[in-house]
C-alpha atoms as a PDB file:
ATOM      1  CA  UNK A   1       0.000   0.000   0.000  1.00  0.00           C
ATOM      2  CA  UNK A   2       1.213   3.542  -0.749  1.00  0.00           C
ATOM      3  CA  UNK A   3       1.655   6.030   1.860  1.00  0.00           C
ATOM      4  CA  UNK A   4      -0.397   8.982   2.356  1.00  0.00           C
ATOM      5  CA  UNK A   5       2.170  12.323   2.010  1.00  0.00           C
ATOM      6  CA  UNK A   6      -0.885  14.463   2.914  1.00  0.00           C
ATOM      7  CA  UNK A   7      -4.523  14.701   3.813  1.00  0.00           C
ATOM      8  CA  UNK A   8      -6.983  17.514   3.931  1.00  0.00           C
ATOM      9  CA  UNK A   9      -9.285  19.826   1.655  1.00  0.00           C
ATOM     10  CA  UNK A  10      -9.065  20.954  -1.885  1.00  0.00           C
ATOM     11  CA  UNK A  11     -11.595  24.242  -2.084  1.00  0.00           C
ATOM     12  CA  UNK A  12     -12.837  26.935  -5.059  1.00  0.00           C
ATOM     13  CA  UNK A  13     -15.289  28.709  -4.114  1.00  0.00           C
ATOM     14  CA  UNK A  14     -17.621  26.888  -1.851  1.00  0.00           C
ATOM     15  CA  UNK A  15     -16.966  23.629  -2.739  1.00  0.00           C
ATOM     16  CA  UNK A  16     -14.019  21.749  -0.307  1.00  0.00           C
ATOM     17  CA  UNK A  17     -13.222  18.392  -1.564  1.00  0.00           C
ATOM     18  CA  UNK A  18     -11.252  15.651   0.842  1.00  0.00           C
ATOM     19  CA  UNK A  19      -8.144  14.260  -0.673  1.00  0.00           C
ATOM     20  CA  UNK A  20      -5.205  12.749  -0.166  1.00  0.00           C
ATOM     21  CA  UNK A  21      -2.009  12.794  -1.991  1.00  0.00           C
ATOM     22  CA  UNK A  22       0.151   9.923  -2.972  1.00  0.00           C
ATOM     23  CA  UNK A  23       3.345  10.030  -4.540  1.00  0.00           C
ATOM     24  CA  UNK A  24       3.295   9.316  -8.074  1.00  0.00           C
ATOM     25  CA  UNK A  25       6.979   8.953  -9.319  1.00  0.00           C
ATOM     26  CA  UNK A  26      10.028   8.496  -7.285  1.00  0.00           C
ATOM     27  CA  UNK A  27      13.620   7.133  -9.284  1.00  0.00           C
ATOM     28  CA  UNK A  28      15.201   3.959  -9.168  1.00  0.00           C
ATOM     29  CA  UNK A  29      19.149   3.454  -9.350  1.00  0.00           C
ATOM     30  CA  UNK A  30      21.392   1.315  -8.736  1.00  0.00           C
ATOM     31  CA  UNK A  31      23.849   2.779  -5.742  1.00  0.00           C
ATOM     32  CA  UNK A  32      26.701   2.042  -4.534  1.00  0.00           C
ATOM     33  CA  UNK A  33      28.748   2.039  -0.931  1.00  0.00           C
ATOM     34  CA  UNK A  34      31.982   2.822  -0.034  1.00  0.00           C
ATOM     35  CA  UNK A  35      33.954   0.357   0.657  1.00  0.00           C
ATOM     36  CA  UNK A  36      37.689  -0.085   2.378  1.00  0.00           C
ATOM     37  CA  UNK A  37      39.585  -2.239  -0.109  1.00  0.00           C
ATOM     38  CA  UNK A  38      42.094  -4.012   1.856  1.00  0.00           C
ATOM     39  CA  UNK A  39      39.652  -5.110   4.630  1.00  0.00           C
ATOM     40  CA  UNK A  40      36.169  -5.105   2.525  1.00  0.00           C
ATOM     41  CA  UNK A  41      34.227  -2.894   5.210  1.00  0.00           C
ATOM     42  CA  UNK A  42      31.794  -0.343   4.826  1.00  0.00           C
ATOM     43  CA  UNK A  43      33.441   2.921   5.334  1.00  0.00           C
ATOM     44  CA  UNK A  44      31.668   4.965   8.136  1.00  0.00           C
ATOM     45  CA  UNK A  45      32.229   8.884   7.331  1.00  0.00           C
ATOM     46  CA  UNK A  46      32.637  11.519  10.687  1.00  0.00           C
ATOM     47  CA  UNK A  47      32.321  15.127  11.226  1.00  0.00           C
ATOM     48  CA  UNK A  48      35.367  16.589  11.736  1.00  0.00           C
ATOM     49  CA  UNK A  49      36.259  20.456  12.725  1.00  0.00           C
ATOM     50  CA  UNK A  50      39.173  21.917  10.614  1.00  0.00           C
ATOM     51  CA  UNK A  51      39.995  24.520  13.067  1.00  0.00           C
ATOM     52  CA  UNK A  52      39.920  22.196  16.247  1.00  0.00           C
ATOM     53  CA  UNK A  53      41.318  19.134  14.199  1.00  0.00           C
ATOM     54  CA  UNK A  54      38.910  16.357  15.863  1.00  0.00           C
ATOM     55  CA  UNK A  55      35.885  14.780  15.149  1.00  0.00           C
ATOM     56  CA  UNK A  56      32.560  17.347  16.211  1.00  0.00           C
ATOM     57  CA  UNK A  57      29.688  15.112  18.164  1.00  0.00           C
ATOM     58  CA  UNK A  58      26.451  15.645  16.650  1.00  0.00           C
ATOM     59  CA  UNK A  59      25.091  17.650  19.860  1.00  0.00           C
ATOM     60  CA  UNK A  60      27.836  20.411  19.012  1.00  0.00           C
ATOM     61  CA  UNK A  61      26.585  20.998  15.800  1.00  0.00           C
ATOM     62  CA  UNK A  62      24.391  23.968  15.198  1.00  0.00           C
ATOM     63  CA  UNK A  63      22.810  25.412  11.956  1.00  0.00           C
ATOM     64  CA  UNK A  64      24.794  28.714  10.659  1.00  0.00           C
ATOM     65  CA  UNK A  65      23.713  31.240   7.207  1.00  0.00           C
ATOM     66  CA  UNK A  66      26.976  32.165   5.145  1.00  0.00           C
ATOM     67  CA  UNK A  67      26.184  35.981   4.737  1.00  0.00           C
ATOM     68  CA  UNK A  68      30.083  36.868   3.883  1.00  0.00           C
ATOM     69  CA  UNK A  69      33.000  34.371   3.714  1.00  0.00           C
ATOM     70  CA  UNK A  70      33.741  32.778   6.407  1.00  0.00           C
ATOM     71  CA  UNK A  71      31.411  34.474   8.496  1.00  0.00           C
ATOM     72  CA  UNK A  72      27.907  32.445   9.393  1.00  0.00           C
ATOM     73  CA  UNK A  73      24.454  33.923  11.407  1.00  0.00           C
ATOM     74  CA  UNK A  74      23.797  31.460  13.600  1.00  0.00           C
ATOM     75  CA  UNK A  75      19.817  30.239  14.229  1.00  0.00           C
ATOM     76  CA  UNK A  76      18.661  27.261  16.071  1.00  0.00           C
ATOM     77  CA  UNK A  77      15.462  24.897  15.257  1.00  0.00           C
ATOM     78  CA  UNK A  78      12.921  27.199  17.711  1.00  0.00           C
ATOM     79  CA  UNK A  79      13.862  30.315  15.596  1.00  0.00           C
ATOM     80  CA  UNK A  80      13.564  28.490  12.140  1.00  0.00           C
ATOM     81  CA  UNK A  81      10.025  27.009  13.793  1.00  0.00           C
ATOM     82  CA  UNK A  82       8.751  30.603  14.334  1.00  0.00           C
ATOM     83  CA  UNK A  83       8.583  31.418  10.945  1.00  0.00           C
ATOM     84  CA  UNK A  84       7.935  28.146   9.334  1.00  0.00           C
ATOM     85  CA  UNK A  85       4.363  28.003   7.739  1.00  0.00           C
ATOM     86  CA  UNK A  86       2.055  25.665   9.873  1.00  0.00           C
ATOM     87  CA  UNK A  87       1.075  22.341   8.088  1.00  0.00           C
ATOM     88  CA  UNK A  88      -2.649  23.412   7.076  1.00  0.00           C
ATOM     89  CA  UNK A  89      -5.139  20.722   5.879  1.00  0.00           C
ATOM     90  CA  UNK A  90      -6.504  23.372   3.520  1.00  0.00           C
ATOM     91  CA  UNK A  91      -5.584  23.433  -0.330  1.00  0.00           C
ATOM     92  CA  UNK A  92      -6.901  26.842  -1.816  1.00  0.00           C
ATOM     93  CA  UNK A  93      -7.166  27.175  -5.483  1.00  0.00           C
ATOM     94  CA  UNK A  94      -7.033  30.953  -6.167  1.00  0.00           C
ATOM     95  CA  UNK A  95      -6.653  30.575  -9.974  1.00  0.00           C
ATOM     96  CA  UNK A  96      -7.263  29.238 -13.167  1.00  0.00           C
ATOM     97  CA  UNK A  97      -5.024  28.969 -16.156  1.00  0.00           C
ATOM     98  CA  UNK A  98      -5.173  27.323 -19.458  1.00  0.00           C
ATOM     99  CA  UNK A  99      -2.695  24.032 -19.050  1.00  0.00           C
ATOM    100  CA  UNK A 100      -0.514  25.122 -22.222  1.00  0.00           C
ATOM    101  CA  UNK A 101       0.490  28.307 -20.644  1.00  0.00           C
ATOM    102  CA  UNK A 102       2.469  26.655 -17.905  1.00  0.00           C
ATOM    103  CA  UNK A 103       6.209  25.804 -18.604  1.00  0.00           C
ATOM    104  CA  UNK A 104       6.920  22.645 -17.656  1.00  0.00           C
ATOM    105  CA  UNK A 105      10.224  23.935 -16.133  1.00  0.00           C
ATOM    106  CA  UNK A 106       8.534  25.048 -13.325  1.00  0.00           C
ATOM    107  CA  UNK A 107       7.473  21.504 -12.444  1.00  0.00           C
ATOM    108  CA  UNK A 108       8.635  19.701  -9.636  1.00  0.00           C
ATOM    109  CA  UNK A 109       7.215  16.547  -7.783  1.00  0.00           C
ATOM    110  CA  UNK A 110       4.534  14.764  -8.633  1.00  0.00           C
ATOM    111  CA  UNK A 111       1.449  13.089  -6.850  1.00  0.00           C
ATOM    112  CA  UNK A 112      -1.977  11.369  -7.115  1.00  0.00           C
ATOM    113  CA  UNK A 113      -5.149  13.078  -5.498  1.00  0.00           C
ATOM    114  CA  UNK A 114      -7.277  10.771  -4.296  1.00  0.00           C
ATOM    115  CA  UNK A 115     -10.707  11.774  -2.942  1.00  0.00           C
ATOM    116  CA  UNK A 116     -12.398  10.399   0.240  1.00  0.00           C
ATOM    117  CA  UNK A 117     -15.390   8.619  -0.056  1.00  0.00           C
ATOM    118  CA  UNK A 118     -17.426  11.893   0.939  1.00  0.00           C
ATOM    119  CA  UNK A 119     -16.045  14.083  -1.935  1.00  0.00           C
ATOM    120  CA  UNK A 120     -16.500  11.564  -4.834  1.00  0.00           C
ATOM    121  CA  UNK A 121     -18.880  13.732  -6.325  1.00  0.00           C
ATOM    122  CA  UNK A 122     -17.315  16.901  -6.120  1.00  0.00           C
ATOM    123  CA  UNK A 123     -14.196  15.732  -7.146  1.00  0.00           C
ATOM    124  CA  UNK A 124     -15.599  14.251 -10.234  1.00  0.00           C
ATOM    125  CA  UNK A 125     -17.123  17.598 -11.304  1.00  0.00           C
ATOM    126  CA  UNK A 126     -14.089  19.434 -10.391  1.00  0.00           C
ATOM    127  CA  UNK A 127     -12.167  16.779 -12.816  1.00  0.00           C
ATOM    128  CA  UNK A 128     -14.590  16.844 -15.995  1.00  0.00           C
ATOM    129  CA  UNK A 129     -15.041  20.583 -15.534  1.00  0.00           C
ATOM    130  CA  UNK A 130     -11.304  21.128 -15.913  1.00  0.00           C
ATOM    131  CA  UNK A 131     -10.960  18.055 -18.528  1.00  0.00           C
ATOM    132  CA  UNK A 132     -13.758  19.946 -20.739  1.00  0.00           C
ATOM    133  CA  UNK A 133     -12.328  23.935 -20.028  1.00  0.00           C
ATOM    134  CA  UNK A 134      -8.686  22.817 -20.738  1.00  0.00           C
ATOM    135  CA  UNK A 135      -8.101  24.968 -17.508  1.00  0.00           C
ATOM    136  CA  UNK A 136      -5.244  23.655 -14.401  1.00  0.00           C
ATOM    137  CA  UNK A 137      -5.734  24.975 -10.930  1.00  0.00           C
ATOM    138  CA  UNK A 138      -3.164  26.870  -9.185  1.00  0.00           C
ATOM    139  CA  UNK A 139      -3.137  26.402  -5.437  1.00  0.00           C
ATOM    140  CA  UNK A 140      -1.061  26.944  -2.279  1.00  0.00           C
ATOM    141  CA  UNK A 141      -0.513  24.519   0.099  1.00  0.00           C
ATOM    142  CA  UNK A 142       1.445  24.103   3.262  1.00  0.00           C
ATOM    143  CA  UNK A 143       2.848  20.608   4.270  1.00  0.00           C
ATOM    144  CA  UNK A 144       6.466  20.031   5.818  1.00  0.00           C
ATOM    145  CA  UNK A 145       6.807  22.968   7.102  1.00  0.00           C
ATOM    146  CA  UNK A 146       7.126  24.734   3.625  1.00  0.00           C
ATOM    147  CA  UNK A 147       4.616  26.522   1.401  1.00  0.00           C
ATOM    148  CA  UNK A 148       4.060  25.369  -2.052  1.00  0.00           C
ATOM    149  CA  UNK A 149       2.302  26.782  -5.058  1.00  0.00           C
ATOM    150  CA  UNK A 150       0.776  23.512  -6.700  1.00  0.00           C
ATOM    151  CA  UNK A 151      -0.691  23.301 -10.552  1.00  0.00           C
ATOM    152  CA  UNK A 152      -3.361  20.562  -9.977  1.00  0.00           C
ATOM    153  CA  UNK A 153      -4.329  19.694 -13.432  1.00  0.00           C
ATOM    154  CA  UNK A 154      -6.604  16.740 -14.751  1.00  0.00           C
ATOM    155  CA  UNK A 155      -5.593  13.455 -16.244  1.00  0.00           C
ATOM    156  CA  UNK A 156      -7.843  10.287 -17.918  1.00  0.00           C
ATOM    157  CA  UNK A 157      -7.860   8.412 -14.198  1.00  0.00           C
ATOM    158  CA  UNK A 158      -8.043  11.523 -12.239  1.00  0.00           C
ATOM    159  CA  UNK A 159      -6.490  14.850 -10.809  1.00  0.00           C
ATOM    160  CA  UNK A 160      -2.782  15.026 -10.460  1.00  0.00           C
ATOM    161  CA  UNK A 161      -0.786  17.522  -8.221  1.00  0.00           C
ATOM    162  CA  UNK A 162       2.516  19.677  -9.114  1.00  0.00           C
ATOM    163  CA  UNK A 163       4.694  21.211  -6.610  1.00  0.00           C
ATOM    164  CA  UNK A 164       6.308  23.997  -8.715  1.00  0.00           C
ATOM    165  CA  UNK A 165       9.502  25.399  -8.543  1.00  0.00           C
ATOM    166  CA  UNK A 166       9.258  29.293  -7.696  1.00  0.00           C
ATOM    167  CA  UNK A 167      11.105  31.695 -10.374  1.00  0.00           C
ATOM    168  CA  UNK A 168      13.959  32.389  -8.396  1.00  0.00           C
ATOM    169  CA  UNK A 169      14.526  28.936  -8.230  1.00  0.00           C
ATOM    170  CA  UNK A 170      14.899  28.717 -11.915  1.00  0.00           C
ATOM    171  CA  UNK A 171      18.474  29.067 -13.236  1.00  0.00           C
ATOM    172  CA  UNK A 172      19.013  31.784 -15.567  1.00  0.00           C
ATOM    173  CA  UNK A 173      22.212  30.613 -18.156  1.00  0.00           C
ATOM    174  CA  UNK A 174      22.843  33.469 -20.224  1.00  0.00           C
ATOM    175  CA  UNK A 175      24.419  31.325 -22.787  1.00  0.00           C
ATOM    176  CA  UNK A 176      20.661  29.428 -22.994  1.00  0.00           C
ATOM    177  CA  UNK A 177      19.802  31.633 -25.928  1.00  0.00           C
ATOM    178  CA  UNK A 178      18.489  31.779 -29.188  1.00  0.00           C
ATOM    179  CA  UNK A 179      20.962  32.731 -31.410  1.00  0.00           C
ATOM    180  CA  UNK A 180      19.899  35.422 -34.014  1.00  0.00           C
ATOM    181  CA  UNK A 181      23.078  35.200 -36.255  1.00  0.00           C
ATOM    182  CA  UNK A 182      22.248  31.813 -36.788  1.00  0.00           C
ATOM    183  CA  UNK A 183      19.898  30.874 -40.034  1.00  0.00           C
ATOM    184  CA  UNK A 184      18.774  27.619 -41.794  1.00  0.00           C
ATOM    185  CA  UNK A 185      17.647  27.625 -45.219  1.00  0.00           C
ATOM    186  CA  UNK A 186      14.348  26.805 -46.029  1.00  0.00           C
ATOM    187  CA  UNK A 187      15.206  23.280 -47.693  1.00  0.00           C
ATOM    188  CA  UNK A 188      16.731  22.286 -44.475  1.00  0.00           C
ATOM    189  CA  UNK A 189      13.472  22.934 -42.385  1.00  0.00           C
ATOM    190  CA  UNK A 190      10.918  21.223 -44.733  1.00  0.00           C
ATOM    191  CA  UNK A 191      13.728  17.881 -44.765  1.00  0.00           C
ATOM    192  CA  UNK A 192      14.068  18.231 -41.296  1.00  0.00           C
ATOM    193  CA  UNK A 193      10.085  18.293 -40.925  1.00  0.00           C
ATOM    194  CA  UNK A 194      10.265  15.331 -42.601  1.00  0.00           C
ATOM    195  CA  UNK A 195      12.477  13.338 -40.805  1.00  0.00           C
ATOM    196  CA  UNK A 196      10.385  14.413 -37.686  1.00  0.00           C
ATOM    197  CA  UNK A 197       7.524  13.098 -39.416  1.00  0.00           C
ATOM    198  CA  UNK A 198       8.710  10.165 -39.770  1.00  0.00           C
ATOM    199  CA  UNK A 199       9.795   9.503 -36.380  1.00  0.00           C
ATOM    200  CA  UNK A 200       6.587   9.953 -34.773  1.00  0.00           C
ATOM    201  CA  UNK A 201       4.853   8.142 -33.394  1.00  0.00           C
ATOM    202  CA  UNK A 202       2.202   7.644 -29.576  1.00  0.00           C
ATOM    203  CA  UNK A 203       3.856   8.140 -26.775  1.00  0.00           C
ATOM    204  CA  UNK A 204       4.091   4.757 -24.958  1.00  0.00           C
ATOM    205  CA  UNK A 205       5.984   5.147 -21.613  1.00  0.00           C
ATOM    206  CA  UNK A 206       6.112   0.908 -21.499  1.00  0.00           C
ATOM    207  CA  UNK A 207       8.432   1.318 -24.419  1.00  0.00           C
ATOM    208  CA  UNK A 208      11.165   3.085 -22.534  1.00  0.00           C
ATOM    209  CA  UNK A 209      13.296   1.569 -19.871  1.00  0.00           C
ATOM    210  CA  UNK A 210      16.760   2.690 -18.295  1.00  0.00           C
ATOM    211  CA  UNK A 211      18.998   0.267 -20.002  1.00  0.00           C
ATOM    212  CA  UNK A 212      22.115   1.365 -18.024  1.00  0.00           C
ATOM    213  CA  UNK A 213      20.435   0.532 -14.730  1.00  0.00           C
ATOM    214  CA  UNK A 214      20.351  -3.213 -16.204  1.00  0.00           C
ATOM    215  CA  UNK A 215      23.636  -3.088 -17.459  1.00  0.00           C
ATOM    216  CA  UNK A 216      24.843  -2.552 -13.878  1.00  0.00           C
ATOM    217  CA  UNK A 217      22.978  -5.438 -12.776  1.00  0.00           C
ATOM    218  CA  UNK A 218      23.634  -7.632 -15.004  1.00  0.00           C
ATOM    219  CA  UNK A 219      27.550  -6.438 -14.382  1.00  0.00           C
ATOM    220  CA  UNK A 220      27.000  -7.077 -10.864  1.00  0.00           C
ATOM    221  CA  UNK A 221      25.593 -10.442 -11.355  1.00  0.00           C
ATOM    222  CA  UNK A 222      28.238 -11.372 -13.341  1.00  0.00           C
ATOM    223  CA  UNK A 223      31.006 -10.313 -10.625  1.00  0.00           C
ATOM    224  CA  UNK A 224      29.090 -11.913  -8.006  1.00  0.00           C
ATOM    225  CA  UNK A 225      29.231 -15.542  -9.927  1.00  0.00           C
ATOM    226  CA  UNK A 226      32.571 -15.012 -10.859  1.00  0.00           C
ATOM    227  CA  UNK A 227      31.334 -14.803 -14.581  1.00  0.00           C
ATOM    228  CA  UNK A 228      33.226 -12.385 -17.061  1.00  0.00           C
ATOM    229  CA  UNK A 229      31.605  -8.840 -16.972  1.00  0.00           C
ATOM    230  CA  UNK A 230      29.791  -8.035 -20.155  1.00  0.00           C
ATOM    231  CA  UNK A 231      30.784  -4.616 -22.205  1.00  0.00           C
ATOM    232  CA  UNK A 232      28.936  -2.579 -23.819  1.00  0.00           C
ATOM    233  CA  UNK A 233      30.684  -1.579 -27.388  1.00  0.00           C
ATOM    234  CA  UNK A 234      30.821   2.104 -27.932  1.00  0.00           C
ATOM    235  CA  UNK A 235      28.520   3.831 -30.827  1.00  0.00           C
ATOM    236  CA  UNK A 236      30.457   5.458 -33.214  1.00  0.00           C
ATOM    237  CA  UNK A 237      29.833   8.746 -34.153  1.00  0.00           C
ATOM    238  CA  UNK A 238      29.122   9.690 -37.803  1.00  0.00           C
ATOM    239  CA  UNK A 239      31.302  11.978 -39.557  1.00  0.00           C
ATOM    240  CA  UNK A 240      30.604  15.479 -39.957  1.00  0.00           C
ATOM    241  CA  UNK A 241      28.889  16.154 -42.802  1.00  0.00           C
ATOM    242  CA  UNK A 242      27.314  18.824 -45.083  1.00  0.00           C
ATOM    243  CA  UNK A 243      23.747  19.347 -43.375  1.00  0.00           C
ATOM    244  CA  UNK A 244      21.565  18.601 -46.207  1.00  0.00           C
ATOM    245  CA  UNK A 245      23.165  15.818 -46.836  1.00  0.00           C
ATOM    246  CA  UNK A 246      23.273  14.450 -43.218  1.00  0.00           C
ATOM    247  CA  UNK A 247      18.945  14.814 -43.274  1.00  0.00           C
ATOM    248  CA  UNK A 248      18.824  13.018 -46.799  1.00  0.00           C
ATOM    249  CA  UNK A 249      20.716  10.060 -45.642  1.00  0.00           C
ATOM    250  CA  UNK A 250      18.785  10.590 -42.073  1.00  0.00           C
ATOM    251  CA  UNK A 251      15.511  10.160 -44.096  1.00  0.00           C
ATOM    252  CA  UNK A 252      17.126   7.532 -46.143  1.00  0.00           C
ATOM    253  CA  UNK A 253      17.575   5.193 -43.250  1.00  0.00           C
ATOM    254  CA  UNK A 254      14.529   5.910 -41.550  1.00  0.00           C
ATOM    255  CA  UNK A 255      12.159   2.389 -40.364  1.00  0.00           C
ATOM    256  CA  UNK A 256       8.455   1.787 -41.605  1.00  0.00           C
ATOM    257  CA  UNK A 257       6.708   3.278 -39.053  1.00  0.00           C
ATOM    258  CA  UNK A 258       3.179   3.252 -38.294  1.00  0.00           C
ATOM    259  CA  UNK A 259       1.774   7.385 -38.641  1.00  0.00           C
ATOM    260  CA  UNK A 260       0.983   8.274 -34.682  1.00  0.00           C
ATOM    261  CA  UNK A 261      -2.524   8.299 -34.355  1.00  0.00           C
ATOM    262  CA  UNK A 262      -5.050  11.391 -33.832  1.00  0.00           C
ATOM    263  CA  UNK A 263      -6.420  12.841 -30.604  1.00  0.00           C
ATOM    264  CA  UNK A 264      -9.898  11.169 -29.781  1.00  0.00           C
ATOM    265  CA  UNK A 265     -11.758  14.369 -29.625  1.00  0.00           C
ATOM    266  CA  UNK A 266     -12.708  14.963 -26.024  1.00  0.00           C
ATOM    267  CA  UNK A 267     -15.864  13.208 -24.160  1.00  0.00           C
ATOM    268  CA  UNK A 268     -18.211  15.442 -22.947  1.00  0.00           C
ATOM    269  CA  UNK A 269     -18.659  15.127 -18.940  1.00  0.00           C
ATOM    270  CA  UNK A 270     -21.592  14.046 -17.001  1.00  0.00           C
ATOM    271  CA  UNK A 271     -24.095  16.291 -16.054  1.00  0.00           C
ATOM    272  CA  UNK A 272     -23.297  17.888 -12.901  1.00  0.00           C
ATOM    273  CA  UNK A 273     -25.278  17.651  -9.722  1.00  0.00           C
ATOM    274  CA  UNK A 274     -25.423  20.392  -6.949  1.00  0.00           C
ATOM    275  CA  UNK A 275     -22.744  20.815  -4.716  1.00  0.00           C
ATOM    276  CA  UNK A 276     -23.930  19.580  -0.861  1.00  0.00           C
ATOM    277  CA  UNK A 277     -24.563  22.363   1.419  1.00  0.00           C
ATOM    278  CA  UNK A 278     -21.932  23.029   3.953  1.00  0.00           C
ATOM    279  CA  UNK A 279     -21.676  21.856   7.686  1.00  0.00           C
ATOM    280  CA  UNK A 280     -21.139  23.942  10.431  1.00  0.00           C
ATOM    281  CA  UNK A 281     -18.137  23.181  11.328  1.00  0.00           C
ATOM    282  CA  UNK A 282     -15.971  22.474   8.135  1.00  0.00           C
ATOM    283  CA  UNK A 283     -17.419  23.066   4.577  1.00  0.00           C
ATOM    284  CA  UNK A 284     -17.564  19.417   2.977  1.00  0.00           C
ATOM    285  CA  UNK A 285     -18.912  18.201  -0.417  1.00  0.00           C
ATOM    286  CA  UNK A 286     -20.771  14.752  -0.365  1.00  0.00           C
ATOM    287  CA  UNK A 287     -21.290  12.617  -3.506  1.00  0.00           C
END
């Protein structure tokens, strides 16, 4: 069973929904330890003071703020407590935005919402509303003692949640640029359409799999039955070649493909019942 990372309310306007979040993604790789060689032991690592030259117990440690080199503001956990947000059970949406205007560089984490049994209803309208507007919910939410500004946005199973990344949190590169001295000739884009033509195809996420992970498995399976370890032959890379001539052979070699297929248009939701009136204590929506 998958653990709850949060329970509480999802509101707009009147209407509070209760969900809970899951986790929907988290990666899998292959790690390593440290070992010592000559003995075969697991390395333990220590905290050790460079000015006092000895290893620092964890009771002497203390959090400190570099605000000039060298030099550290010291806080402890009470003062960061003070002006940590509170975990709230409350999930506001204050907005609406059309899905395609949100860069997906601003997207973090990513969980299920689940609805209780008490806000099937709601949660249903909320989802075929949004599925049928094209619109994603921004919301704030507090949980871990941090704030987040969510995109909650619908999917064919259900609603999914965001944490985003804020904009200062968003590296600017200035060499990340487009470059206007650079042009491409006409017959290079329509070739080049082609060859993107014929690549497509549905996106099937079962077709993709981390074949280095299984490599390293299969590498350490090998070691551990005192096999020979398997290599993996390096690609070559083609030689650099005039760029209309690189897309003609690109389209030369391309495979029979099947053309991807086109969107089903969109199902038009159920009819929507009244939302239930709210109690007096916390507003709830019953299905």
């Amino acid at each position: 069973m998958a653990s709850t990372v949060w329970k509480g309310y999802i509101t707009f306007g009147l209407i509070t929904i209760p969900v809970r979040l899951y986790a929907a993604a988290r990666t899998e790789r292959v790690s390593f330890n440290q070992i010592h060689q000559p003995c075969g032991s697991r390395i333990k690592q220590q905290t050790v003071c460079p000015q006092c030259d000895r290893v620092v117990e964890r009771s002497e440690l203390v959090k400190g703020y570099e605000v000039e080199k060298d030099r550290y503001v010291i806080v402890n956990d009470e003062e960061v407590k003070s002006v940590a947000p509170a975990s709230s059970d409350n999930m506001e949406i204050f907005e609406f935005v059309k899905a395609e205007t949100i860069d997906p560089i601003y997207f973090d984490a990513s969980y299920f919402m689940v609805p209780e049994e008490a806000g099937k209803k709601a949660y249903h309208l909320l989802l075929q509303t949004m599925q049928k507007s094209g619109y994603s919910a921004i919301a704030k939410v507090a949980m871990h003692q941090r704030e987040y500004t969510v995109v909650v946005r619908p999917h064919a199973d259900g609603l999914l949640l965001h944490t985003m990344f804020y904009p200062e949190e968003v590296r600017e590169v200035p060499e990340f640029r487009r470059d206007e001295n650079v042009s491409v000739k006409p017959q290079e884009v329509a070739l080049a359409e082609k060859l993107v033509e014929g690549l497509a195809t549905d996106f099937e996420p079962s077709k993709y799999h981390d074949e280095y992970q299984g490599r390293l498995m299969q590498m350490i399976e090998a070691k551990r039955e005192g096999q020979a370890v398997p290599s993996e032959a390096p690609k070559k890379r083609a030689p650099v070649i005039d760029l209309m001539q690189a897309l003609q052979k690109s389209l030369g070699e391309l495979p029979a493909r099947k053309p991807a297929a086109k969107a089903a248009p969109a199902q038009e939701p159920a009819e929507a019942a009244p939302a239930a009136k709210k109690s007096p204590r916390r507003k709830t929506a019953t299905g």
